[in-house]
C-alpha atoms as a PDB file:
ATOM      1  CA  UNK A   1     112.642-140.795  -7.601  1.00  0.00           C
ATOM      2  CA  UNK A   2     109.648-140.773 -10.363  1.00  0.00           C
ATOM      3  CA  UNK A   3     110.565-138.397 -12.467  1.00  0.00           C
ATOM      4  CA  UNK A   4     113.775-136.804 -14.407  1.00  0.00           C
ATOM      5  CA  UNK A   5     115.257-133.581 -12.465  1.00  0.00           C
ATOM      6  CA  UNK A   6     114.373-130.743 -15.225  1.00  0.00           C
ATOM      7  CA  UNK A   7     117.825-127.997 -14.453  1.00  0.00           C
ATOM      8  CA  UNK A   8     116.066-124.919 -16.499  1.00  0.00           C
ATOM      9  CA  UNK A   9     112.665-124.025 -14.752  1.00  0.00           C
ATOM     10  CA  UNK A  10     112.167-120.389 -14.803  1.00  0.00           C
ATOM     11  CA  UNK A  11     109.661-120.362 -12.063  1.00  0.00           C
ATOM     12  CA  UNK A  12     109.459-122.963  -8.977  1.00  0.00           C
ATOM     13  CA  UNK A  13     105.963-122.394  -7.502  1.00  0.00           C
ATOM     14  CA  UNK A  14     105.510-124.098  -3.496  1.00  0.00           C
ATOM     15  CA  UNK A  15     102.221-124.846  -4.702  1.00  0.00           C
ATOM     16  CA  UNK A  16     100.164-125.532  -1.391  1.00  0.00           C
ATOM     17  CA  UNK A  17     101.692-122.423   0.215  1.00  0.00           C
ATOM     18  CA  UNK A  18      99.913-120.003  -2.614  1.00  0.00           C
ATOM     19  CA  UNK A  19      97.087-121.684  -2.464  1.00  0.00           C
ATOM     20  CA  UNK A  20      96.960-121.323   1.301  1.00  0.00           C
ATOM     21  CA  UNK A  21      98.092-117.762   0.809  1.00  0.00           C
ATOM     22  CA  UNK A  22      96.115-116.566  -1.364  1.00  0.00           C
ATOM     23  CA  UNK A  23      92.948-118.132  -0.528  1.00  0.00           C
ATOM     24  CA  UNK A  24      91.686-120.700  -3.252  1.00  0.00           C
ATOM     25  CA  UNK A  25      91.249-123.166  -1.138  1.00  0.00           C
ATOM     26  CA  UNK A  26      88.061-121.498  -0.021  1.00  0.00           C
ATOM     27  CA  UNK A  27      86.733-121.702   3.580  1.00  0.00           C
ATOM     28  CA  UNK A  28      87.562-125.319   4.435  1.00  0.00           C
ATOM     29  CA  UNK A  29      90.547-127.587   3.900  1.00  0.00           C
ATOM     30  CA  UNK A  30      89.127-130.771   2.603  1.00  0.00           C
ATOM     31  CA  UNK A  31      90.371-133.007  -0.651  1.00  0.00           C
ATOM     32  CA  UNK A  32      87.612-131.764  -2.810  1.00  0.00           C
ATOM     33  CA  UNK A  33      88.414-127.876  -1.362  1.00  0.00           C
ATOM     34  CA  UNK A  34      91.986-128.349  -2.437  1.00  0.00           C
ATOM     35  CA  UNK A  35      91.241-130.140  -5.603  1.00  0.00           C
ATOM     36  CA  UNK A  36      89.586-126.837  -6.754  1.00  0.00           C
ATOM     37  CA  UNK A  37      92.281-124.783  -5.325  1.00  0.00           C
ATOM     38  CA  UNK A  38      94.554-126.774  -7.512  1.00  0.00           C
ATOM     39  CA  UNK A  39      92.537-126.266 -10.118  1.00  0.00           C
ATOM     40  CA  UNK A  40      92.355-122.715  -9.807  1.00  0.00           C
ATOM     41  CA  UNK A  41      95.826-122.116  -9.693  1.00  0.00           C
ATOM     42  CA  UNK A  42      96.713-124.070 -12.951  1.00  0.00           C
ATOM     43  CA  UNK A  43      93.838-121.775 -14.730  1.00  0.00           C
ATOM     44  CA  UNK A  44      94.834-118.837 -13.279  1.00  0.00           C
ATOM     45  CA  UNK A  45      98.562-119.327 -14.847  1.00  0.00           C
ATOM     46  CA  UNK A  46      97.019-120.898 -17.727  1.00  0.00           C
ATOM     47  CA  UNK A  47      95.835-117.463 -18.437  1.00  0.00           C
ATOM     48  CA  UNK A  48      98.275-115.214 -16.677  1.00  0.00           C
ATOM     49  CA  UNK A  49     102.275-116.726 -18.318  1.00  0.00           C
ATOM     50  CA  UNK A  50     103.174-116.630 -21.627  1.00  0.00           C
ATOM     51  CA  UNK A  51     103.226-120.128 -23.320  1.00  0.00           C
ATOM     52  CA  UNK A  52     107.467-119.927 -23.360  1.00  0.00           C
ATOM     53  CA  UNK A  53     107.159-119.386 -19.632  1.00  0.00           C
ATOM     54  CA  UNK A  54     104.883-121.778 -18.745  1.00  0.00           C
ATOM     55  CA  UNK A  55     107.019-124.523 -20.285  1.00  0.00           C
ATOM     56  CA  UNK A  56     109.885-123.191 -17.647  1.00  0.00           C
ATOM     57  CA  UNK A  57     107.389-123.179 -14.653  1.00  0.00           C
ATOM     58  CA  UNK A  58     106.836-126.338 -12.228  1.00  0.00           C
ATOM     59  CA  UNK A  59     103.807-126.131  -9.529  1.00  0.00           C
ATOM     60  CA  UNK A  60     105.394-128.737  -6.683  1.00  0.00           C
ATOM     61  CA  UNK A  61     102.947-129.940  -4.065  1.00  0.00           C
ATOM     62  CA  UNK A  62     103.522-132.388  -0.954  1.00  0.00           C
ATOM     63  CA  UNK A  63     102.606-135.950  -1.537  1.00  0.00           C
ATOM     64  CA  UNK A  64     100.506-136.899   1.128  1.00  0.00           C
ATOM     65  CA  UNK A  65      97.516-134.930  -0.432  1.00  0.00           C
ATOM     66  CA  UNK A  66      97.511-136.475  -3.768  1.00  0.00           C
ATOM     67  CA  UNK A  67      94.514-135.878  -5.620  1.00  0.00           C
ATOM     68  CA  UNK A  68      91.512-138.495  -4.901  1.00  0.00           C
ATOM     69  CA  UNK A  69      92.049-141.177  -7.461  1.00  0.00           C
ATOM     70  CA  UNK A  70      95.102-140.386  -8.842  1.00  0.00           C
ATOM     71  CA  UNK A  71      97.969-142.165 -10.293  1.00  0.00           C
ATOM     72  CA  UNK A  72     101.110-142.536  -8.192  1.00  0.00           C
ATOM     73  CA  UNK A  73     102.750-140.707 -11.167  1.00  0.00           C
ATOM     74  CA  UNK A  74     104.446-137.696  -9.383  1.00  0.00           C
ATOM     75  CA  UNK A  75     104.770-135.672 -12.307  1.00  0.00           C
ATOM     76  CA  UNK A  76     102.438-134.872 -15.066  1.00  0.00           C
ATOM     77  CA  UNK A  77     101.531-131.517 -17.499  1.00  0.00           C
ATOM     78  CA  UNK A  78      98.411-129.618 -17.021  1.00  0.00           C
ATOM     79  CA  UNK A  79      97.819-126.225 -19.361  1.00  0.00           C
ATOM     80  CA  UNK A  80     101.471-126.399 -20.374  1.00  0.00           C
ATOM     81  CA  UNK A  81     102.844-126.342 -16.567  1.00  0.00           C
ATOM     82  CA  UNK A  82     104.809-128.815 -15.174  1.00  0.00           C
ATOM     83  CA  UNK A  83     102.668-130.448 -11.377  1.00  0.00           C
ATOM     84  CA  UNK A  84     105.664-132.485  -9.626  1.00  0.00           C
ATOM     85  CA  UNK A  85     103.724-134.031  -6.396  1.00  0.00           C
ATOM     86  CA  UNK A  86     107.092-134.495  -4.368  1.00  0.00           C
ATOM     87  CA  UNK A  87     106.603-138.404  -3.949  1.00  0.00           C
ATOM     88  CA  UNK A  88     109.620-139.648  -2.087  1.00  0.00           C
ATOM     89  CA  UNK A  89     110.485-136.658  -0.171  1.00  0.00           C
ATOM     90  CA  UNK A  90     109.836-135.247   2.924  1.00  0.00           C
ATOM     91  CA  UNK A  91     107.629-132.654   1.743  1.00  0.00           C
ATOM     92  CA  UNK A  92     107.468-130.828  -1.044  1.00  0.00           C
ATOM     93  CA  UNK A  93     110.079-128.122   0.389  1.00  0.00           C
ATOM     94  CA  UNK A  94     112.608-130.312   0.506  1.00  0.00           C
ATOM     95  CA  UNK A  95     112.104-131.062  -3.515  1.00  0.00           C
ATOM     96  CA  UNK A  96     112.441-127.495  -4.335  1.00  0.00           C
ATOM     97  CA  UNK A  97     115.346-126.995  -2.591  1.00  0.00           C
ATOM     98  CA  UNK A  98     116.532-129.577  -4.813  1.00  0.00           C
ATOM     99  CA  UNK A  99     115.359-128.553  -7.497  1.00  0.00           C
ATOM    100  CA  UNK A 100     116.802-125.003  -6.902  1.00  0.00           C
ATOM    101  CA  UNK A 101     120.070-126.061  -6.021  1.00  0.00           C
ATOM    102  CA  UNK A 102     120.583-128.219  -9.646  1.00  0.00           C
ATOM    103  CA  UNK A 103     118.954-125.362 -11.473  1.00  0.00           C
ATOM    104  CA  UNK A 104     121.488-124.710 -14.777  1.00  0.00           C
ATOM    105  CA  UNK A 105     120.959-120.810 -14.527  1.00  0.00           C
ATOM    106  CA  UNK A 106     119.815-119.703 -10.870  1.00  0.00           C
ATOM    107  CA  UNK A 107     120.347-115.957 -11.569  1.00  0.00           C
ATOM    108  CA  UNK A 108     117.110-116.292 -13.641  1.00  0.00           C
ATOM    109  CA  UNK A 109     115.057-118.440 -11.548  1.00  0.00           C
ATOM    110  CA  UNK A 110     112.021-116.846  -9.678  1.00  0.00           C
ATOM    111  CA  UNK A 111     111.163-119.027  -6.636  1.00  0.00           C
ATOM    112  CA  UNK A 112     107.382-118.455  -5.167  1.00  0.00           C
ATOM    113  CA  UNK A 113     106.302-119.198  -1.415  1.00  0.00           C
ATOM    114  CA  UNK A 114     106.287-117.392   1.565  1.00  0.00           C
ATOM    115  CA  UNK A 115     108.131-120.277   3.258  1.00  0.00           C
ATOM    116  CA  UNK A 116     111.567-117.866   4.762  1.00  0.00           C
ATOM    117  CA  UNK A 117     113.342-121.503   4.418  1.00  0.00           C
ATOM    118  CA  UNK A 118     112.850-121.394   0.532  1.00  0.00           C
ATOM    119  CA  UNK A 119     113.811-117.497   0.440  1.00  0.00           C
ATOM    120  CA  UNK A 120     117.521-118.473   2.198  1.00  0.00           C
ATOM    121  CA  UNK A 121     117.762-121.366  -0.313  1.00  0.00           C
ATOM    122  CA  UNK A 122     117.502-119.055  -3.187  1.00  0.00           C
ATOM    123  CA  UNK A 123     119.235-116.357  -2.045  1.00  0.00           C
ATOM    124  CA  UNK A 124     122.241-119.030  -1.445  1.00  0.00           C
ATOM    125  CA  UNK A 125     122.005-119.540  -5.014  1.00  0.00           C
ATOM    126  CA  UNK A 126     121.479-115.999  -6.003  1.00  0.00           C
ATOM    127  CA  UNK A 127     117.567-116.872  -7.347  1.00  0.00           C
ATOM    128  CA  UNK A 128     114.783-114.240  -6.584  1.00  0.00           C
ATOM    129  CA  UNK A 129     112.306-115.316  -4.069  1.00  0.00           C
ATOM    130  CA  UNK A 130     108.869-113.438  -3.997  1.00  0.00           C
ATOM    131  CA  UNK A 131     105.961-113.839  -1.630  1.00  0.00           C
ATOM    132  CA  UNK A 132     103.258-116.139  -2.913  1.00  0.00           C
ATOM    133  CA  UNK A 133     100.018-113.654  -2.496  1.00  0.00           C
ATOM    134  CA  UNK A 134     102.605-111.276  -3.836  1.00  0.00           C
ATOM    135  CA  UNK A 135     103.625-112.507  -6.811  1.00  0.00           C
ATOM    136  CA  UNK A 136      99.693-114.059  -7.698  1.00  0.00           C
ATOM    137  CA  UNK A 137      98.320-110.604  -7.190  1.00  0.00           C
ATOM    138  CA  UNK A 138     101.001-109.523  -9.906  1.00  0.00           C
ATOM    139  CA  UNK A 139      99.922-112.409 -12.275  1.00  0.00           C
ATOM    140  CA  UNK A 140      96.609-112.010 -12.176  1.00  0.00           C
ATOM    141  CA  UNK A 141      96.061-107.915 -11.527  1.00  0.00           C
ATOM    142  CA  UNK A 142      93.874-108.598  -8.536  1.00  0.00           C
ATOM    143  CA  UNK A 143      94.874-108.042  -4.680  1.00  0.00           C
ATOM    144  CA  UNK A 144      94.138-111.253  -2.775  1.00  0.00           C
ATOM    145  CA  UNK A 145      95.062-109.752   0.593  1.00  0.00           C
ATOM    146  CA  UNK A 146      92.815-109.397   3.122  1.00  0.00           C
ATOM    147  CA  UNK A 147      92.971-106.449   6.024  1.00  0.00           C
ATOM    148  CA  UNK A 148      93.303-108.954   8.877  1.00  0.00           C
ATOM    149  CA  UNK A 149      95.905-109.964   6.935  1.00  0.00           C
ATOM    150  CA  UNK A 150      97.958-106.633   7.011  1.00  0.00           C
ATOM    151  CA  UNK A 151     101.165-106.631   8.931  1.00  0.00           C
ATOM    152  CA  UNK A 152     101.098-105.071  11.913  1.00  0.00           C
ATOM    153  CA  UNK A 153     103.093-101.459  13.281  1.00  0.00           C
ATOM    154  CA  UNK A 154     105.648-103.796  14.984  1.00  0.00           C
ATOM    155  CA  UNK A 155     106.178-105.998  11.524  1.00  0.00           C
ATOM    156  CA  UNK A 156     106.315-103.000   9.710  1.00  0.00           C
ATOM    157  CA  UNK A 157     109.162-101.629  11.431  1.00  0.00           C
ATOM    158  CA  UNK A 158     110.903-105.099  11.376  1.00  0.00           C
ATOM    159  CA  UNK A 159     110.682-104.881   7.323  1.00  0.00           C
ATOM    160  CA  UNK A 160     111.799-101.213   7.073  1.00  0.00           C
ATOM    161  CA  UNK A 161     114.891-102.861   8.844  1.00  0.00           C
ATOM    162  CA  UNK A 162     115.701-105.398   6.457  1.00  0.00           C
ATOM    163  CA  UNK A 163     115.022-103.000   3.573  1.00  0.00           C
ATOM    164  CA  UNK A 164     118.549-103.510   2.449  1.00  0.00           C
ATOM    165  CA  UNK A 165     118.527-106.906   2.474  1.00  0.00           C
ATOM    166  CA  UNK A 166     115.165-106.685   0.577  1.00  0.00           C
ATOM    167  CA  UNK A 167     117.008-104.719  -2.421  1.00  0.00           C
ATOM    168  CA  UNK A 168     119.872-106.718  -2.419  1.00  0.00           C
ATOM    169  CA  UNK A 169     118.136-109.892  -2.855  1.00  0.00           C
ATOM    170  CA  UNK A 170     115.882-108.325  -5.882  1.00  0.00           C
ATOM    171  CA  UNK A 171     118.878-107.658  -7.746  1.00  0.00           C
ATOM    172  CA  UNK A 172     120.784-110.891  -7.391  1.00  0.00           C
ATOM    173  CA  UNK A 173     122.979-109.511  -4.739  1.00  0.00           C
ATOM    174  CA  UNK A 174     122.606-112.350  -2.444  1.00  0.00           C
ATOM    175  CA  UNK A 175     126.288-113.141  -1.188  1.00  0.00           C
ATOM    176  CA  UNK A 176     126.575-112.219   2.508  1.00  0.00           C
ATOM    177  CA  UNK A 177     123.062-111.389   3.167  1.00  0.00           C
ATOM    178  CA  UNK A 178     121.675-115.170   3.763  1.00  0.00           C
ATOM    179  CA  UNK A 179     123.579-114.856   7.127  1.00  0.00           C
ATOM    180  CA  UNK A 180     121.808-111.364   7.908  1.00  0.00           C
ATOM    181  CA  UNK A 181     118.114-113.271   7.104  1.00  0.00           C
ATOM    182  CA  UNK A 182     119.451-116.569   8.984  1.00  0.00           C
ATOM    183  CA  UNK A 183     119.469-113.962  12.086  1.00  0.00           C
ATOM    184  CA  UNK A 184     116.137-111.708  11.207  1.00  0.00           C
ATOM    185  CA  UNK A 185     112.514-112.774  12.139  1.00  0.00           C
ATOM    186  CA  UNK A 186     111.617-115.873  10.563  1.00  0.00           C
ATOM    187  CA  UNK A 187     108.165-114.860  10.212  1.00  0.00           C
ATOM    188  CA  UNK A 188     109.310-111.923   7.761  1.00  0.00           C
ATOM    189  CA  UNK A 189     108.522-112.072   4.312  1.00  0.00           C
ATOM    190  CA  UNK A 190     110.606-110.342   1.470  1.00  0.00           C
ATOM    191  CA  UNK A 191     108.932-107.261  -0.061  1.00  0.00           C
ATOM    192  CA  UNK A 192     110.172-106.015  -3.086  1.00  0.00           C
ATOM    193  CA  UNK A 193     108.125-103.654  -4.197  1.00  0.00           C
ATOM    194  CA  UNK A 194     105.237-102.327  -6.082  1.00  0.00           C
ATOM    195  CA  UNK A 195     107.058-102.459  -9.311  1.00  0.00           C
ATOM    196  CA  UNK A 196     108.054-106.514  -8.981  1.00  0.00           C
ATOM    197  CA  UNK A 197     108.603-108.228 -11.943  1.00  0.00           C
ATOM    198  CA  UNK A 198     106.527-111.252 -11.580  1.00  0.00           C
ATOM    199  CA  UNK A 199     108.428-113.064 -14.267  1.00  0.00           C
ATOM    200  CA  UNK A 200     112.041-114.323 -14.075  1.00  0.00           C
ATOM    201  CA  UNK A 201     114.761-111.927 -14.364  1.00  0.00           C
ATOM    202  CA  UNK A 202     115.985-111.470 -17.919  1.00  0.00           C
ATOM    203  CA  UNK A 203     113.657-114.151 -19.305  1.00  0.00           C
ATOM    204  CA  UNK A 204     112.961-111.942 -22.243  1.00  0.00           C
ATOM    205  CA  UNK A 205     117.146-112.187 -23.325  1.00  0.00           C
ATOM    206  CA  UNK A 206     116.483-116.293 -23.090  1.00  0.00           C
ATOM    207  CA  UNK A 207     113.708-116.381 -25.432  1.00  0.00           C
ATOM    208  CA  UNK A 208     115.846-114.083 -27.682  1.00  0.00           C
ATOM    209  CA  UNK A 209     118.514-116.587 -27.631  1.00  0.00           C
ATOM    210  CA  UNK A 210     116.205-118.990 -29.374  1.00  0.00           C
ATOM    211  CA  UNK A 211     115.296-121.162 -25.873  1.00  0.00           C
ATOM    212  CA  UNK A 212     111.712-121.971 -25.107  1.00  0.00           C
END
């Protein structure tokens, strides 16, 4: 496996996805191009998580793009975050699903991508899932969408739909909706709001109780 199965993150980040997402790959896809979306990211929640959170949060990328030049190590700590490159596994979906199901305390884990596969495996476990340019835009206090990117009237109406669903799976209310996703548009994303909390529900009560 490569590396020890941490059970406490906070914050399980499909890192390729929000770099896709959101943009900071730039205009092309190339190894250098994603090498400085990597980088990005890791400054970008250098600056935007408290130290006690970053501890808690793992970036996980797919293992077939490992940087140029380095180590076959799959995990490793950059600016206080734990990178997992998902070295044995399918991809690095797979891992997090892993990863989500052994969590210790899933009713405080925040899981970022805008993969709908990830969303149903946190919902099963009663996590919060969040769009990746949603929950970036949050950290960092800047909008990363783009108006080509805007849903259209059609989509729109699909999400008003599922706006129950939506509000159940914000506030942990997850039992008995996964089947009601299972059967919606898998190109949906989950929308919770202009008032998300970008950081993992009731993290503030941990780091009272003396854990980092």
């Amino acid at each position: 496996m490569g590396f020890r199965l941490v059970n406490d993150y906070l914050i399980l980040i499909d890192g390729y996805n929000l770099i896709f997402q959101c943009g900071l790959e730039g205009k092309s896809r190339t190894p250098a191009s994603l090498q400085r979306g990597r980088n990005r990211l890791v400054g970008e929640l250098e600056v935007g998580l408290p130290e006690s959170i970053k501890q808690r949060t793992a970036l996980v990328f797919d293992a077939t793009r490992l940087p140029s030049g380095e180590s076959r190590s799959t995990t490793q700590t950059e600016s206080g975050l734990t990178v997992i490159y998902a070295l044995g596994y399918e991809d690095a979906d797979t891992l997090i699903e892993i990863l989500i199901q052994k969590n210790s305390t899933p009713k405080k884990l925040t899981v970022v991508s805008s993969d709908h596969r990830l969303h149903k495996a946190a919902l099963r476990r009663k996590s919060t899932p969040v769009d990746s340019d949603q929950w970036f835009d949050q950290i960092t206090g800047e909008s990363t969408k783009q108006v080509a990117n805007e849903p259209s009237e059609e989509k729109k109406q699909q999400i008003e739909q599922l706006d129950e669903i939506d509000w159940l799976a914000e506030f942990g209310l997850a039992q008995g909706v996964s089947d009601e996703i299972e059967n919606s548009d898998e190109g949906l994303r989950s929308d919770e709001g202009a008032n998300y909390d970008p950081f993992p529900p009731g993290y503030a009560d941990d780091l009272l109780d003396g854990h980092d």
